[in-house]
N, C-alpha and C. Protein backbone atom coordinates (compact mmCIF):
# COMPACT_ATOMS: atom_id res chain seq x y z
N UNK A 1 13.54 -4.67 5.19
CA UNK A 1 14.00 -3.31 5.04
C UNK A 1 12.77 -2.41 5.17
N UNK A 2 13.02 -1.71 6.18
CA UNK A 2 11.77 -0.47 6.57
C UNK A 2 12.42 0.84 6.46
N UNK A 3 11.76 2.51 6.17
CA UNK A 3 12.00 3.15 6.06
C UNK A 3 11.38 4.51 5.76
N UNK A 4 11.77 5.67 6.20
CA UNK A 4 10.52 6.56 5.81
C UNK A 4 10.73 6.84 4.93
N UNK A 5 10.07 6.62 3.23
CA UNK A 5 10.14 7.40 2.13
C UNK A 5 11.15 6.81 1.62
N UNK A 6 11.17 7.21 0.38
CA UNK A 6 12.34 6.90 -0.66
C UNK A 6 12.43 8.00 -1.63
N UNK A 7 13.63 7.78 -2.23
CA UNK A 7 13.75 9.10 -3.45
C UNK A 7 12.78 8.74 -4.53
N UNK A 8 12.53 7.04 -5.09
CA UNK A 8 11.27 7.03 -5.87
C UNK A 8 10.27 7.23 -5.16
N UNK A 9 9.61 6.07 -4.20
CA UNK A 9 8.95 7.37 -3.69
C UNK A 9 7.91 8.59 -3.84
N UNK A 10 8.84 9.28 -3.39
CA UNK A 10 9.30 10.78 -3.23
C UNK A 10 8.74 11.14 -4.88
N UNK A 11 9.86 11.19 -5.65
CA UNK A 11 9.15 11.62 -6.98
C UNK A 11 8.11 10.80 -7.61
N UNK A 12 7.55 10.07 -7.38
CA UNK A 12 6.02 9.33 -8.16
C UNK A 12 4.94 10.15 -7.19
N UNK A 13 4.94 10.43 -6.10
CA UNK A 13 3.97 11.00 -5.60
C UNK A 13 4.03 12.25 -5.48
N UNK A 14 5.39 12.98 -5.87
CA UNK A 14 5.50 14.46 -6.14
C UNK A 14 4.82 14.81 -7.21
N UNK A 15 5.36 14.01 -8.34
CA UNK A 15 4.62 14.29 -9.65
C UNK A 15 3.28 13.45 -9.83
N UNK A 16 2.19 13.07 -8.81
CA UNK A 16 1.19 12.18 -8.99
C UNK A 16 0.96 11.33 -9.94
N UNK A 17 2.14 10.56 -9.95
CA UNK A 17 1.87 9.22 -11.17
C UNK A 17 1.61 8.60 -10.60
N UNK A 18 0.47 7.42 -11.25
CA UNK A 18 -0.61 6.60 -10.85
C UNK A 18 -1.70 6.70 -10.63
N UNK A 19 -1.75 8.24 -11.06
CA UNK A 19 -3.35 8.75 -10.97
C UNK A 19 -3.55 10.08 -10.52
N UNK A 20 -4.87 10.70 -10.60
CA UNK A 20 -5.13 11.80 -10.22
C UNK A 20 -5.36 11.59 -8.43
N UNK A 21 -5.05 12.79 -7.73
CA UNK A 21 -5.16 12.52 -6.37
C UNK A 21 -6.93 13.31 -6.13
N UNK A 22 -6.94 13.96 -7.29
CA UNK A 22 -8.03 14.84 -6.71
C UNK A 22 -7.92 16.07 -5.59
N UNK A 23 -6.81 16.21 -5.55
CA UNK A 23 -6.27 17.51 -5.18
C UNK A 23 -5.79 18.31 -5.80
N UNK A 24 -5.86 19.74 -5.79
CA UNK A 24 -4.60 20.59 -6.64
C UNK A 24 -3.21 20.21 -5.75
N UNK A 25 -2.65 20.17 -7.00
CA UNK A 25 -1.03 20.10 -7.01
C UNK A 25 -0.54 21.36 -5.90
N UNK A 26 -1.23 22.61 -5.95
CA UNK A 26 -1.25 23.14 -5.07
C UNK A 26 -0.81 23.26 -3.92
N UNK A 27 -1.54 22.71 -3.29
CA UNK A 27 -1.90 22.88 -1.97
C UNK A 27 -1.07 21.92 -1.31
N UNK A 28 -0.16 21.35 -1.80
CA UNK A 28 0.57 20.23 -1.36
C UNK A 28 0.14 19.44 -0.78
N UNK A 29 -0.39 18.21 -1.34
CA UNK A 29 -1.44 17.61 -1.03
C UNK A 29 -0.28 15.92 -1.20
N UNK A 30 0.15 16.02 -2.16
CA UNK A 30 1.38 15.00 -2.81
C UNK A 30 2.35 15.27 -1.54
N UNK A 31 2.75 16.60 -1.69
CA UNK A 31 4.17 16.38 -1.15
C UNK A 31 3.91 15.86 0.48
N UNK A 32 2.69 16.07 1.03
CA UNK A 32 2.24 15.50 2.59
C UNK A 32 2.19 14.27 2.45
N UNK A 33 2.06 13.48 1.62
CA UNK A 33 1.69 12.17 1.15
C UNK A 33 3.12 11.41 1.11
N UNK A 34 3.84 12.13 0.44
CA UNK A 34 5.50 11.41 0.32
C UNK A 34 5.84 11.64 1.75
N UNK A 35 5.91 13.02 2.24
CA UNK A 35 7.02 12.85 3.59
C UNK A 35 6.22 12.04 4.69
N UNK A 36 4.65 11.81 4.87
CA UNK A 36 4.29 10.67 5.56
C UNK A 36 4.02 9.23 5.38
N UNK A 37 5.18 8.72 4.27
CA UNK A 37 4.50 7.32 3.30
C UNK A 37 5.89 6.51 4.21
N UNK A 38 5.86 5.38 4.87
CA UNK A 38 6.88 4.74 5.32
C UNK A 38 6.59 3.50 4.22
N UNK A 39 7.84 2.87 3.83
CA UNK A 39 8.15 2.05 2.90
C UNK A 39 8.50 0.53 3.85
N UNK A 40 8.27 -0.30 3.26
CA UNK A 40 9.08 -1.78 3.56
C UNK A 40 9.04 -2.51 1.85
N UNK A 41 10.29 -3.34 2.28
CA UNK A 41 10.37 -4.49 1.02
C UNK A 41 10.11 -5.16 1.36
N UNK A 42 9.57 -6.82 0.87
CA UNK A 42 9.85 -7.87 1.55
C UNK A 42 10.35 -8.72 -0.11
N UNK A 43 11.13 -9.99 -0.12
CA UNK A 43 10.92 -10.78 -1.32
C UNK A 43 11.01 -12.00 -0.89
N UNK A 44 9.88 -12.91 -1.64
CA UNK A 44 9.57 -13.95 -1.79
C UNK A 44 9.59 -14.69 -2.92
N UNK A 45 10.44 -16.12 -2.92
CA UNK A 45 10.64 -17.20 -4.30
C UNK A 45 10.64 -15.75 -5.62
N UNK A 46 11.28 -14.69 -5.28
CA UNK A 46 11.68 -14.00 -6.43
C UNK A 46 10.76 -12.49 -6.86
N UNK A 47 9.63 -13.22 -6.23
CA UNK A 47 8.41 -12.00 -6.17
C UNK A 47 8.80 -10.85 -5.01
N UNK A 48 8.75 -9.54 -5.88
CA UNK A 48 9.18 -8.27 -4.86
C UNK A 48 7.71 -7.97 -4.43
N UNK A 49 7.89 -7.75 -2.74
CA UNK A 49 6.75 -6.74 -2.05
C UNK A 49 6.91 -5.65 -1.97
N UNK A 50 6.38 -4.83 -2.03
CA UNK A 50 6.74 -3.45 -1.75
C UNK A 50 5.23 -2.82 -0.96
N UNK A 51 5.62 -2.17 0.45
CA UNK A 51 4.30 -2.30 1.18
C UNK A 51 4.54 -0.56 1.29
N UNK A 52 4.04 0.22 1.33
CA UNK A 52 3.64 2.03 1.83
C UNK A 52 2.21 1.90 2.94
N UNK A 53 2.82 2.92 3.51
CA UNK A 53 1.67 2.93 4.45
C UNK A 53 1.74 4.44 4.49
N UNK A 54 0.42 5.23 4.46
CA UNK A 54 0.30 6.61 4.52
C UNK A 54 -1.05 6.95 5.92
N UNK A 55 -0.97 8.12 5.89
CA UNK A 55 -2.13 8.90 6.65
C UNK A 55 -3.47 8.64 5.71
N UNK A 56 -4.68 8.44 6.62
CA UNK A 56 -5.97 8.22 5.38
C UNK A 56 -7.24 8.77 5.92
N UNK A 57 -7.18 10.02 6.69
CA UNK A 57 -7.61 10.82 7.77
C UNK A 57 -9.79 10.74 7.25
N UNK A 58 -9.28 10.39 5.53
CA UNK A 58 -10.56 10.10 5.16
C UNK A 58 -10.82 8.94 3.94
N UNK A 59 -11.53 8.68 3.45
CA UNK A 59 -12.06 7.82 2.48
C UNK A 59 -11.33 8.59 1.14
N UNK A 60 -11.73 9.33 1.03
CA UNK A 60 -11.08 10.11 -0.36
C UNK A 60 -9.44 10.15 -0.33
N UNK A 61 -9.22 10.63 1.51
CA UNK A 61 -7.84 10.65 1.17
C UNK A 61 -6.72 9.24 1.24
N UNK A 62 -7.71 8.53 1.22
CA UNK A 62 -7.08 6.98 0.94
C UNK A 62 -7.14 6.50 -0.27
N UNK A 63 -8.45 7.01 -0.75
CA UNK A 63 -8.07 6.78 -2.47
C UNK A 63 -7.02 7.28 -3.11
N UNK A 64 -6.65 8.91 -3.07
CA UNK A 64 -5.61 9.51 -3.30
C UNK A 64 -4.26 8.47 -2.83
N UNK A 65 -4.04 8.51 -1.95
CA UNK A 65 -2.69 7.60 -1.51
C UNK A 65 -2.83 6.77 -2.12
N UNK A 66 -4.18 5.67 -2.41
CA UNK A 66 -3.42 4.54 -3.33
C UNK A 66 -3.52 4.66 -4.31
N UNK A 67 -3.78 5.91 -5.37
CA UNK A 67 -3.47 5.72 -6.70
C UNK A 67 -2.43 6.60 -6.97
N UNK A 68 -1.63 7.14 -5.93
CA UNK A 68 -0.54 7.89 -6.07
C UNK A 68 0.94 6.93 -5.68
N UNK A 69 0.59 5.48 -4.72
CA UNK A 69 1.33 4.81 -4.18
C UNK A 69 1.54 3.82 -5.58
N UNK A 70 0.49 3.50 -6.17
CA UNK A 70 0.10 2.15 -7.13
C UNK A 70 1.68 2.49 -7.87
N UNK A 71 1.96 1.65 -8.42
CA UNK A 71 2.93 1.34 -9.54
C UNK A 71 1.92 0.52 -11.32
N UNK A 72 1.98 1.21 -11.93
CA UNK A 72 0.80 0.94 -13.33
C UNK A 72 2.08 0.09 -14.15
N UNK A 73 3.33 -0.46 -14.19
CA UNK A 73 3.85 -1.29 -14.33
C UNK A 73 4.46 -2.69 -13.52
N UNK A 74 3.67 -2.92 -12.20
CA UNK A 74 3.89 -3.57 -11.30
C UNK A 74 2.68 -4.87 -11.65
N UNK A 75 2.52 -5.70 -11.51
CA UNK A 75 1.62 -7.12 -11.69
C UNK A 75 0.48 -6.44 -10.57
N UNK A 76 0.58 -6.03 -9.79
CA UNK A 76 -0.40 -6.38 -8.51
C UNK A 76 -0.36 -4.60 -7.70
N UNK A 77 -1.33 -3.93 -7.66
CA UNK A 77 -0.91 -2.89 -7.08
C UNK A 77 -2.51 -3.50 -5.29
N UNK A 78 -2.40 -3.95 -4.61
CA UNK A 78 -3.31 -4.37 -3.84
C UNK A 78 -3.32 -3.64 -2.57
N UNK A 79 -4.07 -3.07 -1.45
CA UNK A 79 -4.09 -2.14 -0.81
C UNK A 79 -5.67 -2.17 0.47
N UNK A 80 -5.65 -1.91 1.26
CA UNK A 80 -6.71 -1.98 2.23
C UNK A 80 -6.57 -0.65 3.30
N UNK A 81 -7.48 -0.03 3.58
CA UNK A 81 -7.38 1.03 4.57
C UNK A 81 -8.80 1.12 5.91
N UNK A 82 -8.32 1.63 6.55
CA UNK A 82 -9.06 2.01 7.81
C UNK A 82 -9.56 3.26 8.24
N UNK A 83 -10.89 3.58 7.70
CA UNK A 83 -10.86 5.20 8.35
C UNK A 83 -11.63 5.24 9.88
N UNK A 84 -11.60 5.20 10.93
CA UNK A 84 -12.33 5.78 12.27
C UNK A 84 -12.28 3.82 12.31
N UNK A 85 -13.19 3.55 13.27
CA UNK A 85 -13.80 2.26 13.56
C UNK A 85 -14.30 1.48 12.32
N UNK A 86 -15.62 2.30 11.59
CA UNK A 86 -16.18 1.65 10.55
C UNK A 86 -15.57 1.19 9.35
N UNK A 87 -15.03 2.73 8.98
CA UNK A 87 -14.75 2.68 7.38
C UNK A 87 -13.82 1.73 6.94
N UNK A 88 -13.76 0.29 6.08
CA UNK A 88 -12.46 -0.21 5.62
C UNK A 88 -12.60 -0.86 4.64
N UNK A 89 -12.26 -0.73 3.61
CA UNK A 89 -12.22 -1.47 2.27
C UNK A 89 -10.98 -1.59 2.25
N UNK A 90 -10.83 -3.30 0.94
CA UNK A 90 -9.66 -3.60 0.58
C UNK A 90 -9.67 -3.92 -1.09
N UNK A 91 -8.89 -4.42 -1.68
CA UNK A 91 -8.49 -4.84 -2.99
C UNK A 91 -7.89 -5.75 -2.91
N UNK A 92 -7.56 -7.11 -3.78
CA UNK A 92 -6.76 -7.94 -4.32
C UNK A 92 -6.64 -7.57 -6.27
N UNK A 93 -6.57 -6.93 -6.52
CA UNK A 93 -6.14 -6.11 -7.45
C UNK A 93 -5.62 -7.46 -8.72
N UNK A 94 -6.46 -8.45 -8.68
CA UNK A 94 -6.34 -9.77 -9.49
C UNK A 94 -5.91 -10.59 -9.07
N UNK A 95 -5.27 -10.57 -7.55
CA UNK A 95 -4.90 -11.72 -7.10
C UNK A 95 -5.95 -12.73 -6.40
N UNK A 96 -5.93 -14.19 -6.47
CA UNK A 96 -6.98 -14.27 -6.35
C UNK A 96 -7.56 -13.93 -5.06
N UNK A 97 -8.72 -14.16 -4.96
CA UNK A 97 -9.47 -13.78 -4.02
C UNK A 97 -9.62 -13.72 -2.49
N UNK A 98 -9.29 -12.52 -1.94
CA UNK A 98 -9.00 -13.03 -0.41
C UNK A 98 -7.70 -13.35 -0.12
N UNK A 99 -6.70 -13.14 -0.75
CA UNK A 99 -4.96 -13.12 -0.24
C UNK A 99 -4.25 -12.25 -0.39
N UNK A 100 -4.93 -11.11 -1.35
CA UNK A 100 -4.27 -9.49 -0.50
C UNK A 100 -4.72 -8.57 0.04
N UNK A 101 -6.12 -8.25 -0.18
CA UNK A 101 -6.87 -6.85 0.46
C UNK A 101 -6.82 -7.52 1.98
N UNK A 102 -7.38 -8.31 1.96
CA UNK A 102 -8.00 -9.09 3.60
C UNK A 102 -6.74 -9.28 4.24
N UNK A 103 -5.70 -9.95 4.17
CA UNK A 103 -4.71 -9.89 4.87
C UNK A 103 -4.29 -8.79 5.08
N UNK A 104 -3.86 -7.51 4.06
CA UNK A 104 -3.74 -6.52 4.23
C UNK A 104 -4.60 -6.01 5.45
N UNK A 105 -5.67 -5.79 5.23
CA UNK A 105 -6.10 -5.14 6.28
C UNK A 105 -6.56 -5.99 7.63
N UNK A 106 -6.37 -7.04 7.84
CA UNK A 106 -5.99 -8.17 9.10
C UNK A 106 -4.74 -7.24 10.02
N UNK A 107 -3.67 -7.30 9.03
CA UNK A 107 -3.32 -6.42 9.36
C UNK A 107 -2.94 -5.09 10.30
N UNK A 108 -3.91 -4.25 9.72
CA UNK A 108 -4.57 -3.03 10.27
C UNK A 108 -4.86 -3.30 10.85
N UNK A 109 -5.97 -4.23 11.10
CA UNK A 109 -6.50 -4.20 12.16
C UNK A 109 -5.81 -4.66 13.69
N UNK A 110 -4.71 -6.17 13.24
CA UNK A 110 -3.98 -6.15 14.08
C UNK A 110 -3.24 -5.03 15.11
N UNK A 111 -3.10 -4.31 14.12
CA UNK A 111 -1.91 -2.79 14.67
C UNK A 111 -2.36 -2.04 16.00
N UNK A 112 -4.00 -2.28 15.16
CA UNK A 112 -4.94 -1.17 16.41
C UNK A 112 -4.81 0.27 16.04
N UNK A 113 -4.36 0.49 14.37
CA UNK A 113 -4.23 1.88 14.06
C UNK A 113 -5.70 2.28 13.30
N UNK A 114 -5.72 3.63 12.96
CA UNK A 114 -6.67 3.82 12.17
C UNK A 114 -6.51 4.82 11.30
N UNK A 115 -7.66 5.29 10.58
CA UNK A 115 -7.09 6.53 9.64
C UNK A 115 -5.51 6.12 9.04
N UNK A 116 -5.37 4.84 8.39
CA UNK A 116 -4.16 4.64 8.03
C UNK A 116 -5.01 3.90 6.62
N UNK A 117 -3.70 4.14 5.53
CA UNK A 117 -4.10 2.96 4.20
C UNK A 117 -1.86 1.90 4.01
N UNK A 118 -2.50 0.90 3.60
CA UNK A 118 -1.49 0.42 3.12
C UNK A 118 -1.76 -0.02 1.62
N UNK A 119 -1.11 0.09 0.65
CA UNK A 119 -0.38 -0.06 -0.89
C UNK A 119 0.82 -1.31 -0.28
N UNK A 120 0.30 -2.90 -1.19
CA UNK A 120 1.02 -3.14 -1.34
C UNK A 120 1.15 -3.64 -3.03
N UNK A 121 2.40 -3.31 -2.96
CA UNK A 121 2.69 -3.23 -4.74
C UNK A 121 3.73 -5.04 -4.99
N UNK A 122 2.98 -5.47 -5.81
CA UNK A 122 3.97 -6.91 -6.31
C UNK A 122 4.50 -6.89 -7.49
N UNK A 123 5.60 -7.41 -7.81
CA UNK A 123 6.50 -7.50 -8.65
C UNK A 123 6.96 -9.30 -8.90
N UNK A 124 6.35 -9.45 -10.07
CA UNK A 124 6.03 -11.45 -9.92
C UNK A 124 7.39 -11.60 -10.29
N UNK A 125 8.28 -12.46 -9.72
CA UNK A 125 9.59 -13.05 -9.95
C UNK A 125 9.02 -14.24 -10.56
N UNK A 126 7.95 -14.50 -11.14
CA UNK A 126 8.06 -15.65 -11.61
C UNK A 126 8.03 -17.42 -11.52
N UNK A 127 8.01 -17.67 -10.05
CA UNK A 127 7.01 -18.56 -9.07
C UNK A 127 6.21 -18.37 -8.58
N UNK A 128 5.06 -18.89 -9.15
CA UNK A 128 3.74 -19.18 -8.15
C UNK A 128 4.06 -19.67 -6.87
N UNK A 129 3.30 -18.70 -5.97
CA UNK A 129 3.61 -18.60 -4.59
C UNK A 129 2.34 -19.54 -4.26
N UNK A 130 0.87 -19.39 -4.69
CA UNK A 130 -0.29 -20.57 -4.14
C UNK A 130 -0.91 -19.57 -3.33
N UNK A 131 -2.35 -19.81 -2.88
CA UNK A 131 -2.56 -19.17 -1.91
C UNK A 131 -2.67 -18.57 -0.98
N UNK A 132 -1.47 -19.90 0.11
CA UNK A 132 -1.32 -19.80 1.32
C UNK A 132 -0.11 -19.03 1.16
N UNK A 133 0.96 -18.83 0.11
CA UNK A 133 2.13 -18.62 -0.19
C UNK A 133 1.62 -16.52 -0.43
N UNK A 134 0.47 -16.04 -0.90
CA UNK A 134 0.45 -15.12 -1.40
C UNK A 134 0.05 -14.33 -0.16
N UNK A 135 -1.27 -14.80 0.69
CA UNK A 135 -1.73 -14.76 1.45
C UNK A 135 -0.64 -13.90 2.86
N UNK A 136 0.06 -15.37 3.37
CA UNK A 136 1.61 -14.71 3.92
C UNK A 136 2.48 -13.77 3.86
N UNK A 137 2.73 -13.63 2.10
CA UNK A 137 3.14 -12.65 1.91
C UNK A 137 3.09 -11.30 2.02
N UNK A 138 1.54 -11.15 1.38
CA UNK A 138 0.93 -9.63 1.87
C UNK A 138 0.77 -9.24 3.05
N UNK A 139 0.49 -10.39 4.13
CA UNK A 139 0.26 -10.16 5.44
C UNK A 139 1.52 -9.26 5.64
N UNK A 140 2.68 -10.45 6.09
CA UNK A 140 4.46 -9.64 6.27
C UNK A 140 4.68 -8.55 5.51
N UNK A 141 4.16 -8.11 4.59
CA UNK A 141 4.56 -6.88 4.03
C UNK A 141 4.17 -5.70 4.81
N UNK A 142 2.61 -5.92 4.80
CA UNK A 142 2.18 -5.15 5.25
C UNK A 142 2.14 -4.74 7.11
N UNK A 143 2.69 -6.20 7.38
CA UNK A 143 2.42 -5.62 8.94
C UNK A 143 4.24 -5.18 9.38
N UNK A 144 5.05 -5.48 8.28
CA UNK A 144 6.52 -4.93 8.60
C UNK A 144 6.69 -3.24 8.48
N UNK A 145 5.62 -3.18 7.57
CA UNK A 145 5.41 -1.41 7.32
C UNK A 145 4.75 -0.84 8.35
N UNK A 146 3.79 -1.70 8.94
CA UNK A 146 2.98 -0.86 10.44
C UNK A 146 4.06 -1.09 11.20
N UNK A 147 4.78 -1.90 11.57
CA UNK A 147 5.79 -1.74 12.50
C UNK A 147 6.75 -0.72 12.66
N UNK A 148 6.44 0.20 11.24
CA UNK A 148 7.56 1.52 11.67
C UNK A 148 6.14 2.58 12.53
């Protein structure tokens, strides 16, 4: 399931929960953030993905997107972005090491996009998925969301 936006969404990044964006509320800085955030689900052995992909035109404004995308009751908020050629950091956000930022942004890089961030948010159903199992996962999340 792919899609642009959602009504949650929509209101977690209207009202910047998950963090400060470092913008004024102002200037609509959130609400550019929701109407360009495309959504995918994916679920695995019970564990929900939830992948966003936004505009990340800079370093700052990729931080903003992912602490406006994060979910602070979700197990795993994990995320990787691309600014120009150089710029790209990722996170595994406790998972272990190397099976969500890096795939995540494998990813990206696959796409051939840039100035893009992806948030992917996990929700543990409660089977250990394993490495290769977590690994997979974030990948498909994240590259079902570049596909919109």
């Amino acid at each position: 399931m792919s899609k642009k936006r959602n009504a949650e969404t929509d209101s977690r990044m209207q009202s910047g929960h998950g963090g400060e964006s470092g913008h004024d509320s102002d200037d609509g800085f959130e609400e550019e953030l929701a109407s360009s955030c495309y959504v995918s689900e994916l679920v695995v052995k019970k564990s929900r993905f939830i992948a966003c992909m936004g505009p990340a035109p800079t370093a700052s404004d990729a931080f903003a997107f992912i602490a406006a995308a994060s979910e602070p009751d979700a197990r795993h908020n994990c995320w990787a972005f691309r600014v120009g050629s150089d710029l790209t950091r990722s996170s595994d956000d406790g998972e272990p090491s190397g099976t969500a930022g890096k795939p995540i942004l494998a990813s990206i890089e696959r796409s051939g996009l840039s100035h893009v961030v992806v948030v992917v948010v996990r929700y543990f159903g409660g089977i250990k998925l394993g490495a290769p199992g977590l690994t997979r996962a974030y990948s498909n999340a994240a590259s079902a969301c570049l596909k919109e």
